[in-house]
Protein backbone atom coordinates (compact mmCIF):
# COMPACT_ATOMS: atom_id res chain seq x y z
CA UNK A 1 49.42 -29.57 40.04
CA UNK A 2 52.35 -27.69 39.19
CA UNK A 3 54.96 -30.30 39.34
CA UNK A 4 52.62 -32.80 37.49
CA UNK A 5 51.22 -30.01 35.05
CA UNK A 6 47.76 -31.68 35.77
CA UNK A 7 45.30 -31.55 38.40
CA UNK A 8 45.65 -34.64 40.90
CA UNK A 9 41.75 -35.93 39.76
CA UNK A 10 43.45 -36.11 35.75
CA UNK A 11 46.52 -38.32 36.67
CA UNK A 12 44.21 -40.82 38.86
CA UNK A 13 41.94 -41.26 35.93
CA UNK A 14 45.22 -41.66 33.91
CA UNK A 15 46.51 -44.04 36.03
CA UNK A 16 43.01 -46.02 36.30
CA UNK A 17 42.69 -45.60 32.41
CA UNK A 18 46.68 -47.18 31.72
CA UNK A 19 45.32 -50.61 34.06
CA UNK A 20 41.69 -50.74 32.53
CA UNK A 21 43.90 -50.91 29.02
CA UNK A 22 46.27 -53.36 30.32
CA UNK A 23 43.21 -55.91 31.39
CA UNK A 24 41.37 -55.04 28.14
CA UNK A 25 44.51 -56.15 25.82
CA UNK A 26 45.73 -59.27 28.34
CA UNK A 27 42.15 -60.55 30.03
CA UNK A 28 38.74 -61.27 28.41
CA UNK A 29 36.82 -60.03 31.84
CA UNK A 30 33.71 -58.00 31.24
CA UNK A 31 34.15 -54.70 30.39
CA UNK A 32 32.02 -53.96 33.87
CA UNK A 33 34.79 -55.90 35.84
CA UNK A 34 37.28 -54.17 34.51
CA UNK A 35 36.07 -50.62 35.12
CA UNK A 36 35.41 -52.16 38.80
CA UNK A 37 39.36 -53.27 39.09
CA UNK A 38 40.52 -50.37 37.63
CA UNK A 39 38.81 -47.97 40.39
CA UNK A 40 35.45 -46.88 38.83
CA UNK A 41 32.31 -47.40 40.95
CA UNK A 42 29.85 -47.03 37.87
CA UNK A 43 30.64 -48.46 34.58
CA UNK A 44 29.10 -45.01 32.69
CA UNK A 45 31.79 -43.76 34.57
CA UNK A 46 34.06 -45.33 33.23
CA UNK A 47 33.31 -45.23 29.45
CA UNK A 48 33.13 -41.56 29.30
CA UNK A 49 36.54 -40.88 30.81
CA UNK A 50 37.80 -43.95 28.94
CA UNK A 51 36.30 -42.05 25.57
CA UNK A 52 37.46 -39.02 26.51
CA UNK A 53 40.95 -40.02 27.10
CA UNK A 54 41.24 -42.17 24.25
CA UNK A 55 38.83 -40.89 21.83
CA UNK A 56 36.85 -44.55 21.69
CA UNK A 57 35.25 -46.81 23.88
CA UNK A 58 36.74 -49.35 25.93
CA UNK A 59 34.95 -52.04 23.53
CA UNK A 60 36.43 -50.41 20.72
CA UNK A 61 39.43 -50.01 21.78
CA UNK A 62 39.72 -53.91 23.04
CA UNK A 63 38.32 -54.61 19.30
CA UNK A 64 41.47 -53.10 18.15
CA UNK A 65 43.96 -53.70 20.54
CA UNK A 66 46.75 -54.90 18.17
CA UNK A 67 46.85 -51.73 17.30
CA UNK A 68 47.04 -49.97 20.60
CA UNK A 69 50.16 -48.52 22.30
CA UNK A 70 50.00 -48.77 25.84
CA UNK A 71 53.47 -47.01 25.91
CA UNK A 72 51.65 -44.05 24.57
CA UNK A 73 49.45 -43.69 26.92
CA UNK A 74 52.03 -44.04 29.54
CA UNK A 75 53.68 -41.09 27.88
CA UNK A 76 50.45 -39.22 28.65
CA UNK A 77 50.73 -40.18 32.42
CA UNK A 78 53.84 -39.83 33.22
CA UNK A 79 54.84 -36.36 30.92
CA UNK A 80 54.82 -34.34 34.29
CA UNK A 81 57.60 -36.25 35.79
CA UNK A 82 60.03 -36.21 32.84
């Protein structure tokens, strides 16, 4: 926690968040299968940290994903480590 300035359950959901984007922008696999491959067992799960992280949904943020910046979000997980 105090080297990552974040407890250990925040950067995994990070982490899963940063691939579930990656699949949204580059796949066109159901938003279900995606919250599977990204580590969530229930897709409600999934939306509300994916909402809470991002401020949207996951279909709203696919919707828009020209405008997306995954290299944001990998600011947001890796900040601890810089």
């Amino acid at each position: 926690h105090n080297t990552m300035h974040m407890s250990p359950v925040h950067y995994i959901n990070l982490v899963r968040i940063e691939s579930a984007c990656r699949e949204l922008m580059y796949s066109k696999n159901s938003i279900k299968n995606v919250a599977a491959n990204a580590g969530f067992s229930t897709i409600t799960s999934f939306n509300r940290t994916f909402k809470t992280m991002l401020g949207i949904s996951p279909k709203e943020w696919r919707e828009n994903r020209k405008d997306n910046n995954i290299n944001e979000l990998k600011r947001m997980v890796f900040n601890g480590w810089e």
